[in-house]
C-alpha atoms as a PDB file:
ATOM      1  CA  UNK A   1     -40.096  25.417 115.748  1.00  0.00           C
ATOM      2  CA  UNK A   2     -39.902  26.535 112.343  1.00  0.00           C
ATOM      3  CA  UNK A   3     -42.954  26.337 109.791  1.00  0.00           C
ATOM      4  CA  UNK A   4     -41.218  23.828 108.289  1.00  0.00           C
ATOM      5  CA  UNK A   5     -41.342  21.586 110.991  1.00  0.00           C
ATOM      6  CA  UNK A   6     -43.995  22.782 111.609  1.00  0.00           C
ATOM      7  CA  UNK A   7     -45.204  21.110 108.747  1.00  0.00           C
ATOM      8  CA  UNK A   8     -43.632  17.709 109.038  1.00  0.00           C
ATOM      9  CA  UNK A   9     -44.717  17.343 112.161  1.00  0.00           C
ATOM     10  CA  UNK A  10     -48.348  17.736 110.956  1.00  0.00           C
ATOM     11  CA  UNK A  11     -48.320  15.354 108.587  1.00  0.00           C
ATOM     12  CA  UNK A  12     -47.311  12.252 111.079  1.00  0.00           C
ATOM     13  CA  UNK A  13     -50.049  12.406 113.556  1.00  0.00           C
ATOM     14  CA  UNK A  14     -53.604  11.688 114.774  1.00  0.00           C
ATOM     15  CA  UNK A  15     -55.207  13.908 113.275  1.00  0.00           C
ATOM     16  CA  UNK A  16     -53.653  13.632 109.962  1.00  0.00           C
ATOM     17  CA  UNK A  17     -53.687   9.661 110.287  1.00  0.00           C
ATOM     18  CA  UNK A  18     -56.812   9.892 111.158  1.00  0.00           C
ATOM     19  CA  UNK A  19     -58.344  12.144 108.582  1.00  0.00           C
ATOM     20  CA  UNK A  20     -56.566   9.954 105.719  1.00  0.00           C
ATOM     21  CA  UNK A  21     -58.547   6.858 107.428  1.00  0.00           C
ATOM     22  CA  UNK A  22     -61.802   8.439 107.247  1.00  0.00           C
ATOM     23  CA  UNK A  23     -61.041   9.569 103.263  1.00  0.00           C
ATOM     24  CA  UNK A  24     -60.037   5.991 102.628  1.00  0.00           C
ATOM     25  CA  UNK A  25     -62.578   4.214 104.376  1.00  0.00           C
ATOM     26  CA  UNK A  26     -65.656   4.272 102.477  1.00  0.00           C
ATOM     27  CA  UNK A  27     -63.392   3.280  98.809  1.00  0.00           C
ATOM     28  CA  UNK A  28     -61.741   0.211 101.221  1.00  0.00           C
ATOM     29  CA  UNK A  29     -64.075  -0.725 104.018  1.00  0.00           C
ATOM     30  CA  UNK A  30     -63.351  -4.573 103.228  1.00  0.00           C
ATOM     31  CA  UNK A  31     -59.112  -3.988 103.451  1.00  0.00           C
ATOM     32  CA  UNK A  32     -57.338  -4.134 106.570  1.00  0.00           C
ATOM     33  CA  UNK A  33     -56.303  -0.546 107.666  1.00  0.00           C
ATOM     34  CA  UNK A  34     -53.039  -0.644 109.960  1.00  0.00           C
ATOM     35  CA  UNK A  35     -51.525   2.935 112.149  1.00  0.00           C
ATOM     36  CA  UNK A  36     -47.584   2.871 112.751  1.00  0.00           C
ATOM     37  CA  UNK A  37     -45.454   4.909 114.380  1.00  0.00           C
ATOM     38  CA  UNK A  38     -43.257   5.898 111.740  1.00  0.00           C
ATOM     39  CA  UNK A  39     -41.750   5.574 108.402  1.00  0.00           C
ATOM     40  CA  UNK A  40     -39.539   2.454 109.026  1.00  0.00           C
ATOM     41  CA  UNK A  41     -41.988   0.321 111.141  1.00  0.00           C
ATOM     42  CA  UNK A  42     -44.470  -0.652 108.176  1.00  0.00           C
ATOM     43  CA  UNK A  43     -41.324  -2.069 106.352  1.00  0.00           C
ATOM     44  CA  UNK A  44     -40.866  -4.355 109.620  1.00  0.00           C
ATOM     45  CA  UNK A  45     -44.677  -5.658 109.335  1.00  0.00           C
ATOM     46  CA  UNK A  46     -45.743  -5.337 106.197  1.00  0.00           C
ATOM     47  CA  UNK A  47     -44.340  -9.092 105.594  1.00  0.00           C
ATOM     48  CA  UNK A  48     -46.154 -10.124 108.376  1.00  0.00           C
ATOM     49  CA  UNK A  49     -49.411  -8.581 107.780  1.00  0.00           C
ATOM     50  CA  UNK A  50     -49.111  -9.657 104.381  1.00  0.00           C
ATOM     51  CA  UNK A  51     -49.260 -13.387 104.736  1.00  0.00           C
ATOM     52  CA  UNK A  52     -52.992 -13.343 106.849  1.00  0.00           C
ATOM     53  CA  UNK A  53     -54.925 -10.574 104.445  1.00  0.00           C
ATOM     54  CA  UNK A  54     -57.288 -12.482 101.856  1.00  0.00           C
ATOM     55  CA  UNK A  55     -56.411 -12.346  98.241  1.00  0.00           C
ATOM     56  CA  UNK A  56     -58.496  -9.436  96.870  1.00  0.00           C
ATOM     57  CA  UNK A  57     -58.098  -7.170 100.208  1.00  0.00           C
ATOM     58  CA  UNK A  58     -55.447  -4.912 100.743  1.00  0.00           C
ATOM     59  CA  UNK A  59     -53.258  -3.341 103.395  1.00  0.00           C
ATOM     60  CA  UNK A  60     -53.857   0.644 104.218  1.00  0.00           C
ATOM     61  CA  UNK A  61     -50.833   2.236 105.987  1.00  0.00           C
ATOM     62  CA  UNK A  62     -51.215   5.318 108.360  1.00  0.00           C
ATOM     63  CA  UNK A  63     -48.226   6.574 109.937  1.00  0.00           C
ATOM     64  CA  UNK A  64     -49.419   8.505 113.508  1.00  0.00           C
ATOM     65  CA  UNK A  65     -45.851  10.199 114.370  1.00  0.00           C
ATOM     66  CA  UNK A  66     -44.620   8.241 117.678  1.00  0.00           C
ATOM     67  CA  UNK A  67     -46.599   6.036 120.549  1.00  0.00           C
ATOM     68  CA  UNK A  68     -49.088   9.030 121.480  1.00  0.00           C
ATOM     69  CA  UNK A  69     -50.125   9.745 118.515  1.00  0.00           C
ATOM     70  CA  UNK A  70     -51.002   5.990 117.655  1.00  0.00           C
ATOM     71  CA  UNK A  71     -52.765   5.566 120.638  1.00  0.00           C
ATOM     72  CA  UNK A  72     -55.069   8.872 119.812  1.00  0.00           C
ATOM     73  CA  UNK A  73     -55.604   7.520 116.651  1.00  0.00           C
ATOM     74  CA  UNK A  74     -57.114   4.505 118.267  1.00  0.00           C
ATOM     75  CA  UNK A  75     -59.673   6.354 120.699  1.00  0.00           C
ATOM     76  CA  UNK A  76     -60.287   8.612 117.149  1.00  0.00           C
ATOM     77  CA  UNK A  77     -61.006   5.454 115.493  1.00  0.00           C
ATOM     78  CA  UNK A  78     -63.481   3.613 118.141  1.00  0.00           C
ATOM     79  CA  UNK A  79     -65.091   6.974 118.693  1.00  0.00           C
ATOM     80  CA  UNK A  80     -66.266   7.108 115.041  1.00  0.00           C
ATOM     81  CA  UNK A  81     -67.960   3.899 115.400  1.00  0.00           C
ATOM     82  CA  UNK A  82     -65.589   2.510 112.420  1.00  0.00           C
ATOM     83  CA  UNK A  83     -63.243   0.136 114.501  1.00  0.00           C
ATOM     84  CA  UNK A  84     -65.870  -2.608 113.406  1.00  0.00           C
ATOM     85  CA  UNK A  85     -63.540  -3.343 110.511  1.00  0.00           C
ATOM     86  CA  UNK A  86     -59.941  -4.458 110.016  1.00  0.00           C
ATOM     87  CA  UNK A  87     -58.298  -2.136 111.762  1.00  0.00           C
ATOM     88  CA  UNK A  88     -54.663  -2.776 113.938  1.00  0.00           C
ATOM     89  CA  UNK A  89     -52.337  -0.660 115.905  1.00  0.00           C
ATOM     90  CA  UNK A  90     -48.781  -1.369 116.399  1.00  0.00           C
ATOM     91  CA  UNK A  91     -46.802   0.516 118.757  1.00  0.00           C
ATOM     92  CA  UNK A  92     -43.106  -0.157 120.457  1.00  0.00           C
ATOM     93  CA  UNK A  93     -43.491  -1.069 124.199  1.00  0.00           C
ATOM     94  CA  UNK A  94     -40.432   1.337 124.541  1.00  0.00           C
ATOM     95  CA  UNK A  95     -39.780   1.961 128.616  1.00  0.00           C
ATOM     96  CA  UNK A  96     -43.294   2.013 129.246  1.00  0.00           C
ATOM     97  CA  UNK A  97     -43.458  -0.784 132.007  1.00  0.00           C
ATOM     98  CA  UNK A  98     -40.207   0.916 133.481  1.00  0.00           C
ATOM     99  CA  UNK A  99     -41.558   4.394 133.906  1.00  0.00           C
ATOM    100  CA  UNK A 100     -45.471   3.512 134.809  1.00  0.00           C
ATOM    101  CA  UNK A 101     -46.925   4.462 131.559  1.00  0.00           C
ATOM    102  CA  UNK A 102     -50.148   3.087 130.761  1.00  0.00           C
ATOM    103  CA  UNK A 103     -52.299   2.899 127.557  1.00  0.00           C
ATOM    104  CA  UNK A 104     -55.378   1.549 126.313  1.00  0.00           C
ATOM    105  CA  UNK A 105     -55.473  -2.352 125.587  1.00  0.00           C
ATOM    106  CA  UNK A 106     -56.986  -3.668 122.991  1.00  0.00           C
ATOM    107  CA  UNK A 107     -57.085  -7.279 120.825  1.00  0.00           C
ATOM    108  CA  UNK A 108     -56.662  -3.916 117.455  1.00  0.00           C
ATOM    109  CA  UNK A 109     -53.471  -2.799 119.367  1.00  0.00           C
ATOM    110  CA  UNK A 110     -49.950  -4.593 119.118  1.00  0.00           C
ATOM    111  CA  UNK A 111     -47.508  -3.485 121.391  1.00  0.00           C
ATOM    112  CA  UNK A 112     -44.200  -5.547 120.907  1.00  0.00           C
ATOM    113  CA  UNK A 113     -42.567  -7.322 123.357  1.00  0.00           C
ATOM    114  CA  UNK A 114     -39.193  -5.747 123.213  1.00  0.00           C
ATOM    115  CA  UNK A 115     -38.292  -1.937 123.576  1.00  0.00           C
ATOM    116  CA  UNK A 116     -39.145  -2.195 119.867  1.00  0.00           C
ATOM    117  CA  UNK A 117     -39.851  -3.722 116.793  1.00  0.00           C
ATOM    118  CA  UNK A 118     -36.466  -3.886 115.203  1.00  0.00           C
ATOM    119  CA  UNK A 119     -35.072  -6.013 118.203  1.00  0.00           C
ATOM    120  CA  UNK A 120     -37.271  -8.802 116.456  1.00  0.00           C
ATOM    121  CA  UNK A 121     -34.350  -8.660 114.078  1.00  0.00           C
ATOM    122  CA  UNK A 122     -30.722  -8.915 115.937  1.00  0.00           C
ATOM    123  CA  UNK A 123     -31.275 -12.595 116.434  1.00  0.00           C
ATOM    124  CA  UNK A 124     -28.788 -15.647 115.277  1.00  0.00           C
ATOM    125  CA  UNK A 125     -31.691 -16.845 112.555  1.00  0.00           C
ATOM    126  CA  UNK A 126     -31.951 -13.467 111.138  1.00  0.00           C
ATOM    127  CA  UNK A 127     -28.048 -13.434 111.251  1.00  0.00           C
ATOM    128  CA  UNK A 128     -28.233 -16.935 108.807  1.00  0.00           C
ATOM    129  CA  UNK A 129     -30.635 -15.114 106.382  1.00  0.00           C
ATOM    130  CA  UNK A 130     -28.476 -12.718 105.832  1.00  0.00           C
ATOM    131  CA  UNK A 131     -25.944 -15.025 105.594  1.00  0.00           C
ATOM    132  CA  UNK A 132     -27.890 -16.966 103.124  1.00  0.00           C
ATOM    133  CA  UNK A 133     -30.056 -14.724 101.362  1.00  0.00           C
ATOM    134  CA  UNK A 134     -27.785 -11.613 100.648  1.00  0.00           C
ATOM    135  CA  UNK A 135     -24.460 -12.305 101.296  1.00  0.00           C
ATOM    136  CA  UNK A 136     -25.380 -15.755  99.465  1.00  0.00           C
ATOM    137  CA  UNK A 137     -23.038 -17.591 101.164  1.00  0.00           C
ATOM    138  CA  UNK A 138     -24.733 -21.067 100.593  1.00  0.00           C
ATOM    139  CA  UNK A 139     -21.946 -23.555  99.237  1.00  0.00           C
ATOM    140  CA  UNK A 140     -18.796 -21.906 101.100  1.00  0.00           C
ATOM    141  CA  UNK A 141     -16.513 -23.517 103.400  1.00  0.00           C
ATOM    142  CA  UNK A 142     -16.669 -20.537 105.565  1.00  0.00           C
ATOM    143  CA  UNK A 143     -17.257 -21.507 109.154  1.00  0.00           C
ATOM    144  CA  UNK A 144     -20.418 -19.917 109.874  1.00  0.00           C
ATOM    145  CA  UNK A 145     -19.971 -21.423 113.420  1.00  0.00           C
ATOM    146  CA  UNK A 146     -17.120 -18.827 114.282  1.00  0.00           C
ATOM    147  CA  UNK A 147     -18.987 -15.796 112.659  1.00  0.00           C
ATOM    148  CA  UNK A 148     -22.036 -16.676 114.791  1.00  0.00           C
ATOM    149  CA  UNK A 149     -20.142 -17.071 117.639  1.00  0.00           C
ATOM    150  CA  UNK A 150     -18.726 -13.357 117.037  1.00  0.00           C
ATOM    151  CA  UNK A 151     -21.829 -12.171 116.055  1.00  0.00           C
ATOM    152  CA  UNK A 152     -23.050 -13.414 120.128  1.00  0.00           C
ATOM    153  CA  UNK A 153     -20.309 -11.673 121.348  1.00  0.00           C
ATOM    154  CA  UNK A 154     -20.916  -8.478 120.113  1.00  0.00           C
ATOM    155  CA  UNK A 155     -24.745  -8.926 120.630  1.00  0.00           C
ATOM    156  CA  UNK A 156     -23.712  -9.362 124.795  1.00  0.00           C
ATOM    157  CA  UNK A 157     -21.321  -6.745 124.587  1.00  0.00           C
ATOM    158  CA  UNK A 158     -24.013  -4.127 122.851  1.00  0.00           C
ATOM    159  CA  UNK A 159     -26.450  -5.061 125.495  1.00  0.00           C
ATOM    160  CA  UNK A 160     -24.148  -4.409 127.852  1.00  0.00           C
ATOM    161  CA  UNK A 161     -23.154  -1.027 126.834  1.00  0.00           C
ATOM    162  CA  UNK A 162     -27.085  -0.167 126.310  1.00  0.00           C
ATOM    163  CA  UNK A 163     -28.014  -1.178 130.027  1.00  0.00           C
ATOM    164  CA  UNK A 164     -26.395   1.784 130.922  1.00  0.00           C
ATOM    165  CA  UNK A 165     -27.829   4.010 128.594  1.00  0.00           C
ATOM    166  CA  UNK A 166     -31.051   2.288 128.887  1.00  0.00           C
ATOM    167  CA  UNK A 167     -30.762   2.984 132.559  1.00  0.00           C
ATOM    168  CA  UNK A 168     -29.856   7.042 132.506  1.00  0.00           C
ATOM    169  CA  UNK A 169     -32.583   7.435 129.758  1.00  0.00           C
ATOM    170  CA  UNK A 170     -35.195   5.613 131.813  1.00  0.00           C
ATOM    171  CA  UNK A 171     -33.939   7.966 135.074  1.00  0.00           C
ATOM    172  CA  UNK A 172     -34.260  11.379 132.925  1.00  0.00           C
ATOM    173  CA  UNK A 173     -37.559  10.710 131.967  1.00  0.00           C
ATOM    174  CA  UNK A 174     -38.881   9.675 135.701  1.00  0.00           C
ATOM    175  CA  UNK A 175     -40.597  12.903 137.470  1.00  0.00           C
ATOM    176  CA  UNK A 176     -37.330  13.227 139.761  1.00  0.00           C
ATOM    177  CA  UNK A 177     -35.033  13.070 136.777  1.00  0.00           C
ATOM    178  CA  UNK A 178     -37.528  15.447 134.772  1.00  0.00           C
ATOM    179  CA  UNK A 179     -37.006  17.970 137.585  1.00  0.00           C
ATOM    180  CA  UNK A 180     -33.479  17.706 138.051  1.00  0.00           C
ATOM    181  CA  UNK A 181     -32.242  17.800 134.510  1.00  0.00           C
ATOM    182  CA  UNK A 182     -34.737  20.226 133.483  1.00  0.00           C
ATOM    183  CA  UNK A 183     -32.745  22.902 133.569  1.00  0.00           C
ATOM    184  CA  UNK A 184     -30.331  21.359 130.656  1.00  0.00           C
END
């Protein structure tokens, strides 16, 4: 790994998160201090998050790196004694329930209920906001019917397709696929 990387990888995980928490903390104790994954996932709850903090608090992002490091983060957190305060974790459930993985539960910790968060979105109502809200397609004639009706095709076909690879991935990262596909 290069120092570069070296680098980037520093500045997404526990410790980092972390350490940014504990700088914040005593300027925000009364705002609601939430530890992603990565970059894209606070775009996916900020909305959410949004709509239950008071008027007057705000929201303090920390991205951790991946599941791991979140879950560190949390034990970092509780350990300090400061988990008294508004503080949630959100991590992707990934294959965790496929390959035996366990973690620490907690009311602070989300874990979705889908491989992960952005499968909240490839739905049919988030296929009519788009529909509405970007495209703006409000007052046309288009048939929406036959678009949505494409738009479940292609959503069966794509979970078809990502059974498989669902499948190998889960087998590779099983002890007896670890050993046998080490060598690659």
């Amino acid at each position: 790994m290069s120092f570069v990387d070296e680098l980037r990888y520093s500045r997404e995980s526990a410790a980092t998160a972390f350490q940014e928490f504990i700088k914040n903390f005593p300027d925000y104790p009364e705002d609601v201090h939430a530890f992603f994954e990565g970059h894209d996932d606070f775009s996916f709850y900020k909305g959410f998050i949004a709509q239950y903090i008071k008027e007057g608090k705000h929201l303090k992002a920390y991205k951790c790196g991946n599941k791991e490091e979140v879950y560190k983060t949390y034990e970092k957190v509780v350990e300090s004694g400061r988990d008294n305060i508004i503080v949630i974790f959100f991590v992707d459930k990934d294959f965790s329930n496929y390959l035996g993985e366990t973690f620490p539960a907690s009311p602070k910790i989300h874990v979705t209920d889908y491989y992960s968060i952005e499968n909240y979105i490839v739905s049919n109502e988030m296929l009519l906001r788009v529909w509405e809200e970007i495209f703006n397609f409000t007052n046309v004639t288009f048939p929406y019917a036959k678009v949505e009706k494409q738009f479940q095709q292609e959503l069966v076909r794509f979970y078809d397709w990502s059974l498989f690879l669902s499948s190998w991935i889960i087998y590779v990262k099983t002890e007896w696929g670890k050993t046998r596909f080490a060598k690659y």
